[in-house]
N, C-alpha and C. Protein backbone atom coordinates (compact mmCIF):
# COMPACT_ATOMS: atom_id res chain seq x y z
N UNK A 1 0.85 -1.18 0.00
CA UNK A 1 0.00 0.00 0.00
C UNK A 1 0.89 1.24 0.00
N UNK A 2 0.25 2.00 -0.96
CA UNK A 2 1.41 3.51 -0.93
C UNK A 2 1.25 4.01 0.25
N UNK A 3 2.48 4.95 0.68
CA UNK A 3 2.20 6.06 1.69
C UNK A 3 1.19 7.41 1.17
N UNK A 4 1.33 7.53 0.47
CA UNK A 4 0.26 8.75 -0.65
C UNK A 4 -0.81 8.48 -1.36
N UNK A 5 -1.84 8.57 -1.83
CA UNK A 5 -2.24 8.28 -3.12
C UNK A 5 -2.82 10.13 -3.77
N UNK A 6 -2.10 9.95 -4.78
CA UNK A 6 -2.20 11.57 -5.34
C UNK A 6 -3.44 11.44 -5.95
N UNK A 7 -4.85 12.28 -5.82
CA UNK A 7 -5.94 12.09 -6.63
C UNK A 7 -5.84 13.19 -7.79
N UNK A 8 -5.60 13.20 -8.83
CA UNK A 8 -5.17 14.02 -10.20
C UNK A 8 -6.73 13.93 -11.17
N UNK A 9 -7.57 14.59 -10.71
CA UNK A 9 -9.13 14.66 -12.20
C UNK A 9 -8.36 15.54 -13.40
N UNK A 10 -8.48 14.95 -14.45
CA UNK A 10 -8.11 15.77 -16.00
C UNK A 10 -9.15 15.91 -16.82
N UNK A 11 -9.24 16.95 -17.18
CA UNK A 11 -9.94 17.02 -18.41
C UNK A 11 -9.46 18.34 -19.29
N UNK A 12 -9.35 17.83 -20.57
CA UNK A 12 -8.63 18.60 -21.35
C UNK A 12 -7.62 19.59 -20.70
N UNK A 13 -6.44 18.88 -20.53
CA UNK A 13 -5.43 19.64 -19.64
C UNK A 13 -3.63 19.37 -20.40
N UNK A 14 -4.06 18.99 -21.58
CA UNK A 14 -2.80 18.47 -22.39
C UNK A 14 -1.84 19.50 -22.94
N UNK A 15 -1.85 20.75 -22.34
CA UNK A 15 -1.05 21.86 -22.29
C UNK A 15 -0.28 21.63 -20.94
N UNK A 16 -0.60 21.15 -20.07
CA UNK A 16 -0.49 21.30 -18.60
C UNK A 16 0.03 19.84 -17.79
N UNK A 17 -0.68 18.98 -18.30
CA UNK A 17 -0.33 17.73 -17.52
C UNK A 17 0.98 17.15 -17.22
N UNK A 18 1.67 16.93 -18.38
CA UNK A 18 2.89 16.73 -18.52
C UNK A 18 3.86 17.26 -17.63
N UNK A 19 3.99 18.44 -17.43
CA UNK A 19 4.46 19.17 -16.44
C UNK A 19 4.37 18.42 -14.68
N UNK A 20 2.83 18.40 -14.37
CA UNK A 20 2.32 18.52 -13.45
C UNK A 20 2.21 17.16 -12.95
N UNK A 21 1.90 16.50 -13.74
CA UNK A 21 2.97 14.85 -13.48
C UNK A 21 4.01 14.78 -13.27
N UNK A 22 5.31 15.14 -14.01
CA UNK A 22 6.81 15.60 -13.61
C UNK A 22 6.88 16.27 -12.30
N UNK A 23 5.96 16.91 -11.97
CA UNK A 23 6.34 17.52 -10.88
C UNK A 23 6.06 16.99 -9.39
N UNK A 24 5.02 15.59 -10.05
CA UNK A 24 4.72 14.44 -8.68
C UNK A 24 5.92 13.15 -8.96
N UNK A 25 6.35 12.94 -9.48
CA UNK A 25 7.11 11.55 -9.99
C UNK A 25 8.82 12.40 -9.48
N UNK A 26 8.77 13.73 -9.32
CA UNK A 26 10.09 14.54 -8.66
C UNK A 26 10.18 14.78 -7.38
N UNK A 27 9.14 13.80 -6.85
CA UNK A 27 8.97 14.63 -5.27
C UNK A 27 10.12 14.36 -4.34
N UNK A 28 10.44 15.04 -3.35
CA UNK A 28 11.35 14.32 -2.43
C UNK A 28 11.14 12.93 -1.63
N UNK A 29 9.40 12.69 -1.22
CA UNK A 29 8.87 11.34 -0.90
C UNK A 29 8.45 10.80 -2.56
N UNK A 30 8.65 9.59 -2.56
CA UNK A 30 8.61 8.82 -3.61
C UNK A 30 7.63 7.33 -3.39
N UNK A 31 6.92 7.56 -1.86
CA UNK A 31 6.30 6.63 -1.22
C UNK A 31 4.69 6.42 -2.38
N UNK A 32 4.60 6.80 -3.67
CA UNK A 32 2.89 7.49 -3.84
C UNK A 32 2.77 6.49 -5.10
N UNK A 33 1.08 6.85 -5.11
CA UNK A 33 0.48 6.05 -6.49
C UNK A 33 -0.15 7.75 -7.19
N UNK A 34 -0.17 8.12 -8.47
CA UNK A 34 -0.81 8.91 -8.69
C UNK A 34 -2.53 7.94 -9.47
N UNK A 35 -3.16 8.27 -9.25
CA UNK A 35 -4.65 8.35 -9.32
C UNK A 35 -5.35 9.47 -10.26
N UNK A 36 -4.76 9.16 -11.79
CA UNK A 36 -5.31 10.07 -12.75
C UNK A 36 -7.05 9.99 -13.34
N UNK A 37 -7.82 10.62 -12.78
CA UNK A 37 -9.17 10.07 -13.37
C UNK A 37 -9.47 11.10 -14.55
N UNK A 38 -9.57 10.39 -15.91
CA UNK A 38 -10.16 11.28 -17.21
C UNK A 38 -11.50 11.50 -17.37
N UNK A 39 -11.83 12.65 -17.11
CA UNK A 39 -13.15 12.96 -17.31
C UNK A 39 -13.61 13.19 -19.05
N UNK A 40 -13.26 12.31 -19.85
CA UNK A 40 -13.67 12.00 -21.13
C UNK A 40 -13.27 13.58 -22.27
N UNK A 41 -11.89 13.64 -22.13
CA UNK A 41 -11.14 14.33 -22.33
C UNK A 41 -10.99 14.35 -24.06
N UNK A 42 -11.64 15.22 -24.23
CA UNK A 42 -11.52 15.71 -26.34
C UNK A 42 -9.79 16.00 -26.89
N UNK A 43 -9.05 16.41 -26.19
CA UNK A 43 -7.69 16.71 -26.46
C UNK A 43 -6.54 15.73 -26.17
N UNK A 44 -5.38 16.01 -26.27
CA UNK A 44 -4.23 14.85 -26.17
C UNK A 44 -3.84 14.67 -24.88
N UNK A 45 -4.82 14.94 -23.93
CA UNK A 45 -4.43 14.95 -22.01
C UNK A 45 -4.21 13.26 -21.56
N UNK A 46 -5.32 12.44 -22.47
CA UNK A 46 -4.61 10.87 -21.69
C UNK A 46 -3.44 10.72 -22.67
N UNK A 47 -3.43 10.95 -23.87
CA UNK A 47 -2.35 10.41 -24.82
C UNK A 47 -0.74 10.75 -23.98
N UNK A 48 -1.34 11.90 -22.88
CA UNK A 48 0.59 12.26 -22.44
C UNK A 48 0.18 11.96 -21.41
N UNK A 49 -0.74 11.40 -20.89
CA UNK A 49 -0.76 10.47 -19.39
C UNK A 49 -0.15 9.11 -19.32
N UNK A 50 -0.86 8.53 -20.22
CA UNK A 50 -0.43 7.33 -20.93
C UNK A 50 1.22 7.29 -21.37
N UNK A 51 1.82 8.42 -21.73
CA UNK A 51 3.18 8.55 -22.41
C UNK A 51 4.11 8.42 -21.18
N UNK A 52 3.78 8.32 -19.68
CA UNK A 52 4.79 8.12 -18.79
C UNK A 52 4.67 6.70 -18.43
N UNK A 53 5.70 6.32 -18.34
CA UNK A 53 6.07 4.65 -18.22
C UNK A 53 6.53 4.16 -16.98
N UNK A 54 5.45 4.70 -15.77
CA UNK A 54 5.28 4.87 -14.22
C UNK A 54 4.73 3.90 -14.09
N UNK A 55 5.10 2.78 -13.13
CA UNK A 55 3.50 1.39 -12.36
C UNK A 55 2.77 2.21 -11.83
N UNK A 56 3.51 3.40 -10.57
CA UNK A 56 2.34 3.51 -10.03
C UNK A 56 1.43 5.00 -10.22
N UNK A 57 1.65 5.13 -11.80
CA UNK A 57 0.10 5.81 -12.52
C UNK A 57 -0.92 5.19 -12.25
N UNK A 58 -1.79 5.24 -12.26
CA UNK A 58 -3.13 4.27 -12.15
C UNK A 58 -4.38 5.41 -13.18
N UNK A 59 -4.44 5.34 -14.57
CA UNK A 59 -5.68 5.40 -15.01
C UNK A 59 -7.24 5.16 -15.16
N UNK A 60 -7.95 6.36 -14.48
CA UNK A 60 -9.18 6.02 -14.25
C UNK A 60 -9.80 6.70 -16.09
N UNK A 61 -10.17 6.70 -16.74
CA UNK A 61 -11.02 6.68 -17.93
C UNK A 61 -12.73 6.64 -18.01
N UNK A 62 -13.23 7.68 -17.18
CA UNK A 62 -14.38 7.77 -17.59
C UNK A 62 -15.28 7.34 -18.67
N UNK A 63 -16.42 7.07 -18.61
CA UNK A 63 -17.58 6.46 -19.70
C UNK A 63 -18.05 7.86 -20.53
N UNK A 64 -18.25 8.84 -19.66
CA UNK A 64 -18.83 9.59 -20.13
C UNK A 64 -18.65 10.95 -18.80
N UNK A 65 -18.64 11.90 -19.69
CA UNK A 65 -18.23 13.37 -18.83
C UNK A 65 -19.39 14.02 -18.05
N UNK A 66 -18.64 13.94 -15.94
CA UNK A 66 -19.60 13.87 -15.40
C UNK A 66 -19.45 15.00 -14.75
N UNK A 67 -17.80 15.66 -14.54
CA UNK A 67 -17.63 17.10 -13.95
C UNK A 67 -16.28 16.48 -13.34
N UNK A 68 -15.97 17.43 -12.51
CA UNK A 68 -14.97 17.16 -11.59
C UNK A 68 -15.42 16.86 -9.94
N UNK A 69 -16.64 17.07 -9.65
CA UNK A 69 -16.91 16.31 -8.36
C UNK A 69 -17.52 14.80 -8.73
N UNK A 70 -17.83 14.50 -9.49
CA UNK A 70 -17.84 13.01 -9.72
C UNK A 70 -16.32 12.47 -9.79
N UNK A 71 -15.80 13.18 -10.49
CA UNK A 71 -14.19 12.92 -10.68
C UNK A 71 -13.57 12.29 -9.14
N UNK A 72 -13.65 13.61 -8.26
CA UNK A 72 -13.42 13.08 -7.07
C UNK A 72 -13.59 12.10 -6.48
N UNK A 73 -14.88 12.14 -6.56
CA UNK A 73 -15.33 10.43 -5.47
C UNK A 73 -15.54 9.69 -6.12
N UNK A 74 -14.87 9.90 -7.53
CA UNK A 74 -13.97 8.09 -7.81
C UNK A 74 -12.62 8.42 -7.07
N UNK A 75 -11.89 9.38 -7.20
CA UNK A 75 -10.68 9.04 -7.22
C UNK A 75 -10.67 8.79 -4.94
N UNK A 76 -11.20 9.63 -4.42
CA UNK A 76 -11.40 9.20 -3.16
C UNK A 76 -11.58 7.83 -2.70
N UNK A 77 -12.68 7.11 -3.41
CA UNK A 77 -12.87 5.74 -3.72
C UNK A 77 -11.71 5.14 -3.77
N UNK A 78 -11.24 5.42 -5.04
CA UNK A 78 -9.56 4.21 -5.56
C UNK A 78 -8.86 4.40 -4.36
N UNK A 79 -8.58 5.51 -3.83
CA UNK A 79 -7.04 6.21 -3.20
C UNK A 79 -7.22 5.12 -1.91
N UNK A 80 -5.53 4.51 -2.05
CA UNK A 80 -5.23 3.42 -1.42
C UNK A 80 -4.29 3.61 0.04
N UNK A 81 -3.64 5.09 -0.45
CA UNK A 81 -2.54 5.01 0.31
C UNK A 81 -3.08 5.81 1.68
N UNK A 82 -2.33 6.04 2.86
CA UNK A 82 -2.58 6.36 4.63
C UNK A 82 -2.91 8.21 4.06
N UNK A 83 -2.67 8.32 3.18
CA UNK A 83 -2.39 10.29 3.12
C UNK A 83 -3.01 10.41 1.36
N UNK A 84 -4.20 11.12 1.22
CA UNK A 84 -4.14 11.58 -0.28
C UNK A 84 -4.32 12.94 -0.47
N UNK A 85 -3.05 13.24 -1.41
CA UNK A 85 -3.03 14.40 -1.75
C UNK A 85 -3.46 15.02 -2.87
N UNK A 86 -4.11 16.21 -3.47
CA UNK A 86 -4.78 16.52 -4.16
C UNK A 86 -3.89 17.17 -4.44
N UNK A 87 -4.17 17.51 -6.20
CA UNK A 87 -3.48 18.03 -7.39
C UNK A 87 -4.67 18.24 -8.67
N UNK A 88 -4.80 19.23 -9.36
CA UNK A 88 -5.17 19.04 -10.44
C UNK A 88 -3.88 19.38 -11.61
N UNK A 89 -4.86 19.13 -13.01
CA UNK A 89 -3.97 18.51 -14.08
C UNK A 89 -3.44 20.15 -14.52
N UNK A 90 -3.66 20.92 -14.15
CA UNK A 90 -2.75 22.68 -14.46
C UNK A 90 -1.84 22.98 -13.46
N UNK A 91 -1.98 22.54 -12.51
CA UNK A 91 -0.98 22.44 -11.24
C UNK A 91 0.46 22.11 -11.52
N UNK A 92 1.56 22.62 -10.56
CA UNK A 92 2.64 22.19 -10.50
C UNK A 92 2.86 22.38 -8.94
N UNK A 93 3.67 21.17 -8.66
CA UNK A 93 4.16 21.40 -7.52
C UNK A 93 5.20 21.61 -7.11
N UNK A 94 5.95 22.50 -5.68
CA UNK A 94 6.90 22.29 -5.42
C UNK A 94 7.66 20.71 -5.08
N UNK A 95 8.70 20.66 -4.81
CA UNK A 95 9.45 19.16 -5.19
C UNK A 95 9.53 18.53 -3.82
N UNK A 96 9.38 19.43 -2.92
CA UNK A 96 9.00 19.19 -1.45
C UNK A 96 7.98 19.15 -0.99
N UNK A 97 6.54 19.57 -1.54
CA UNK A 97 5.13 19.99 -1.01
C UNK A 97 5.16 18.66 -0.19
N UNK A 98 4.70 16.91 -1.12
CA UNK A 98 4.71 16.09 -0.30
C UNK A 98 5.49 16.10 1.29
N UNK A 99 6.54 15.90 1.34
CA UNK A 99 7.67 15.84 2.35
C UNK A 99 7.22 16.63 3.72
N UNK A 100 6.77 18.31 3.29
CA UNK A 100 6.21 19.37 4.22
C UNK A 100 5.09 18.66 4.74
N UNK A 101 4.08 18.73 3.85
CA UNK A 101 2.84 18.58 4.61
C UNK A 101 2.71 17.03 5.10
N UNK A 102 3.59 15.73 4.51
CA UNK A 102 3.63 15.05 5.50
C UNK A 102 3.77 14.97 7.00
N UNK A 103 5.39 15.66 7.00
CA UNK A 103 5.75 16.24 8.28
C UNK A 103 4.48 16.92 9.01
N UNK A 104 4.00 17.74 8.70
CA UNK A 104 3.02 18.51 9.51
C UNK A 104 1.81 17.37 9.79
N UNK A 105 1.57 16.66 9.07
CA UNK A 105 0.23 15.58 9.30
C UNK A 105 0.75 14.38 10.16
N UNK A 106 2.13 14.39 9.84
CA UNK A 106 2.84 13.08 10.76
C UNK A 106 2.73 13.59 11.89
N UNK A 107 3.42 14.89 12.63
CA UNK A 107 3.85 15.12 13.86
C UNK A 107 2.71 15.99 14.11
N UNK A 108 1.78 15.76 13.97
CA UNK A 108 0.65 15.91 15.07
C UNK A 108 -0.55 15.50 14.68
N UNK A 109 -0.64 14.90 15.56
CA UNK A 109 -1.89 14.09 15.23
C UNK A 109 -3.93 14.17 15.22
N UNK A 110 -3.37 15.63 15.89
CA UNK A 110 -4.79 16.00 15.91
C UNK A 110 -5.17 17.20 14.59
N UNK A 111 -4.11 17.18 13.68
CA UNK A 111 -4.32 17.60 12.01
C UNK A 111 -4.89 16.36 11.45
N UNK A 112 -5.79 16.53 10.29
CA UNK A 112 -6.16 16.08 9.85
C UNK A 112 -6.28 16.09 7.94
N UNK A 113 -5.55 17.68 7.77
CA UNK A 113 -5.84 18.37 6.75
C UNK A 113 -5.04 19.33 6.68
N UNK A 114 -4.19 19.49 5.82
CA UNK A 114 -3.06 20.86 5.87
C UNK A 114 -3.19 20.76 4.08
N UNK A 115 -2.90 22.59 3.55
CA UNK A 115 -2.78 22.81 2.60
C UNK A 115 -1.60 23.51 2.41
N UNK A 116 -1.38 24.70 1.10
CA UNK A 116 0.21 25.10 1.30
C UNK A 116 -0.42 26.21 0.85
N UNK A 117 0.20 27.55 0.30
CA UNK A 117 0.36 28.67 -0.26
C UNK A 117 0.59 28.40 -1.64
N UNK A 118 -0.07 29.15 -2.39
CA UNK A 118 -0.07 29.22 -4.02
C UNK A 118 0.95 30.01 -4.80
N UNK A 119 1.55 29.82 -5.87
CA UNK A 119 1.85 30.75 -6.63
C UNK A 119 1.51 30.82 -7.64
N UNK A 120 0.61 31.50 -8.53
CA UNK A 120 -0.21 31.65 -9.68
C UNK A 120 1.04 32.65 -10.44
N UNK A 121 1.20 31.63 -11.71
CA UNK A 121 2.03 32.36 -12.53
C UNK A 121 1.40 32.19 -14.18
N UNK A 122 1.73 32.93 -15.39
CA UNK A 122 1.36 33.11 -16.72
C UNK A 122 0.99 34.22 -16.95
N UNK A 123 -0.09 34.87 -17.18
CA UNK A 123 -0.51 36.31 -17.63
C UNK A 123 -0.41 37.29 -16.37
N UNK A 124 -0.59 37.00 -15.06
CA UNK A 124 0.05 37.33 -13.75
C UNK A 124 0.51 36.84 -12.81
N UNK A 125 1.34 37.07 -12.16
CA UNK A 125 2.14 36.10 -10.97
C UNK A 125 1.74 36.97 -9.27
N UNK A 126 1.10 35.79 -9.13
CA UNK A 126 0.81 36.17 -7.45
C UNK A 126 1.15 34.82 -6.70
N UNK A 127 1.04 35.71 -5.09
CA UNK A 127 1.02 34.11 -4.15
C UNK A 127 -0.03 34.44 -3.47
N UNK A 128 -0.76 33.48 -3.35
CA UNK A 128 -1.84 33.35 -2.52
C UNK A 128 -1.58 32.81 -1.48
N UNK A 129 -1.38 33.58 -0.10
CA UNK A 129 -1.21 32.84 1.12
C UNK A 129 -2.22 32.94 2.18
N UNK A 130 -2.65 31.15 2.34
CA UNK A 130 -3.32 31.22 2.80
C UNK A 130 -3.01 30.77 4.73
N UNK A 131 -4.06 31.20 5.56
CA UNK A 131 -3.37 31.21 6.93
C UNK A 131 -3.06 30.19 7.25
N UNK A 132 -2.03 29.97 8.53
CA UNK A 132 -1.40 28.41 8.40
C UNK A 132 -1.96 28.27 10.05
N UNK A 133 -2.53 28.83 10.82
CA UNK A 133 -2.74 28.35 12.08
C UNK A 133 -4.47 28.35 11.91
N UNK A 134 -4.56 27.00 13.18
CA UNK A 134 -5.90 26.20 13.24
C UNK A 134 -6.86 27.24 13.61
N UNK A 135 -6.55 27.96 14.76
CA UNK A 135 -7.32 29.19 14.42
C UNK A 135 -8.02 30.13 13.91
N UNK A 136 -7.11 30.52 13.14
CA UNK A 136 -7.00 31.63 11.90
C UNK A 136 -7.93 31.08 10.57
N UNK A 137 -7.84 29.45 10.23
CA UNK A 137 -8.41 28.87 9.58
C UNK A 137 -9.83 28.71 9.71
N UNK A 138 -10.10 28.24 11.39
CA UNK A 138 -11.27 27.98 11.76
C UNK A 138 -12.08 29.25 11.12
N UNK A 139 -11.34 30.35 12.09
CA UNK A 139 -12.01 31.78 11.43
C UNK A 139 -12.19 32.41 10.12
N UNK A 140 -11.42 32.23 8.47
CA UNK A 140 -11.86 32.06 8.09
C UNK A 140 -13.08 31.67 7.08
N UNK A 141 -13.19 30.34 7.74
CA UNK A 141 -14.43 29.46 7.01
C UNK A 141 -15.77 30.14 6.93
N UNK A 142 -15.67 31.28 7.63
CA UNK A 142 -16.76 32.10 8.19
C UNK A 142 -17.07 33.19 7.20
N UNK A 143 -16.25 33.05 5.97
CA UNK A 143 -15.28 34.49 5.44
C UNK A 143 -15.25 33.18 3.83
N UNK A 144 -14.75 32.65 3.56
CA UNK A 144 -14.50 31.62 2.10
C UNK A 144 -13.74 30.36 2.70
N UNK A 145 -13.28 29.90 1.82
CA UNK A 145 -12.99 28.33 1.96
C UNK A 145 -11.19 29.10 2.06
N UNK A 146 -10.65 28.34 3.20
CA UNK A 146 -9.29 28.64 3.67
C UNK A 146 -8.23 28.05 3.57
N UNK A 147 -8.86 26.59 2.50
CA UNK A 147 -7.22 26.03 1.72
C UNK A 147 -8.47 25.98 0.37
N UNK A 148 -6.81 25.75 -0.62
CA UNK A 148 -7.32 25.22 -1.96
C UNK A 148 -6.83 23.77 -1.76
N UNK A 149 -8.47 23.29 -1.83
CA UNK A 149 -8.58 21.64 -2.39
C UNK A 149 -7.35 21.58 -2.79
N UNK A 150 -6.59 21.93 -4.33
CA UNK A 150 -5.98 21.11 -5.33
C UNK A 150 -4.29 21.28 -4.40
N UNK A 151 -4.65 21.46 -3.83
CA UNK A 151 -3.15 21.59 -3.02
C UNK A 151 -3.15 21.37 -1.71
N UNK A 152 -4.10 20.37 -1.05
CA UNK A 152 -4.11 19.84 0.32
C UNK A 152 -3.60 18.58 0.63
N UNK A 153 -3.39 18.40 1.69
CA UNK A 153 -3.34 16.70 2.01
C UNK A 153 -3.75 16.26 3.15
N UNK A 154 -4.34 15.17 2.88
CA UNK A 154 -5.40 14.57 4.21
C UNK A 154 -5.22 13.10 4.32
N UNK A 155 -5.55 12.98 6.08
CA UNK A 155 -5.33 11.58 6.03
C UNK A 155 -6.39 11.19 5.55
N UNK A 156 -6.24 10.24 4.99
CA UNK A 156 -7.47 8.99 4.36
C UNK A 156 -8.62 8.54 5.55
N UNK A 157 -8.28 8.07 6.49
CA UNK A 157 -9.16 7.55 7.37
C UNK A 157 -10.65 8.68 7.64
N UNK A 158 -9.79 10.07 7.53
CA UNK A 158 -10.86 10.68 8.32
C UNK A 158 -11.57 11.07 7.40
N UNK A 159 -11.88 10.65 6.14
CA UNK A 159 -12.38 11.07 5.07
C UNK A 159 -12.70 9.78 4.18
N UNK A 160 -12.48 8.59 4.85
CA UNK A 160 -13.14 7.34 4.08
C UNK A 160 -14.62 7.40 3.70
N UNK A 161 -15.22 7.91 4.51
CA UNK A 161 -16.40 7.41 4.27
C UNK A 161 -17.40 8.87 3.33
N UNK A 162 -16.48 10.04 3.45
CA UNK A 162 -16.61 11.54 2.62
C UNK A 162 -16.98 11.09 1.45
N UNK A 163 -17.99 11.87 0.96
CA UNK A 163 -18.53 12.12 -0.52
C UNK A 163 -18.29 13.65 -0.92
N UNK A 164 -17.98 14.12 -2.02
CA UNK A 164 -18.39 15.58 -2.28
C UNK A 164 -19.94 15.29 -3.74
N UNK A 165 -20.34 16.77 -2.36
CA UNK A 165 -21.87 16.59 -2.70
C UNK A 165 -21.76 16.77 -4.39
N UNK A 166 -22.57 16.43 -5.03
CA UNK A 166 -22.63 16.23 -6.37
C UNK A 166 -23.62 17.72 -6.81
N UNK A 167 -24.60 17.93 -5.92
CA UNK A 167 -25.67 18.42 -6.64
C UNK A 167 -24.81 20.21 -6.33
């Protein structure tokens, strides 16, 4: 069983993926399965999914295009490993993100969920930082959502039995 399982939803992202795969298969932990689910993708996004010659890729291939919260709770479903971390297919990560937010989910145990700070780069470059104490977060939630999904990591257990609502 992996230590990770990366949940990756694509759809038409074949400008982007390539990258953003490279940038999970570079991590400093190397413990992971990535968990690519295609949401019935019109462009060359599985053709360069498919083009990495990884075991532990795991292709999910949709029937038919259902969104990206269906996306999810397949890939929640598959995800095998103690920790899954979220990524989407425009994303890049730092080469350490895994490693950090392990550490922070390892050494304490009453986390459950840690995200990181953004840097949005192309037509403008910002960082989005978001607050890092339980507090500050709680408070927040009150205010918008205080991590981005595509850059969190959570233990599995406390979210086995989690759906994201569909409707």
């Amino acid at each position: 069983m992996p230590l990770i399982s990366v949940v990756l939803p694509v759809y038409n992202v074949e400008a982007y993926v390539g990258e953003a795969i490279i940038s999970i298969l570079n991590q400093t932990v190397q413990d992971f399965e990535i968990i690519v689910i295609d949401d019935c993708s019109k462009d060359k996004t599985l053709s360069i999914v498919n083009s990495f010659n990884d075991t532990r890729i795991k292709i999910i291939e949709k029937a038919e295009n259902k969104g990206l919260i269906d996306s999810l709770n397949i890939g929640f479903e598959t995800a095998k490993g103690e920790f899954i971390a979220r990524m989407d297919g425009d994303d890049i990560n730092a080469l350490n993100r895994f490693e950090k937010q392990l550490n922070v989910l390892q050494n304490n145990s009453d986390i459950k969920a840690c995200g990181c700070w953004l840097k949005c780069f192309g037509a403008t470059t910002k960082i989005i930082k978001h607050k890092e104490h339980h507090e500050q977060i709680k408070a927040q939630l009150l205010l918008k959502n205080p991590m981005s999904l595509g850059a969190t990591m959570l233990h599995r257990d406390s979210y086995k039995d989690f759906r994201f609502d569909d409707s």
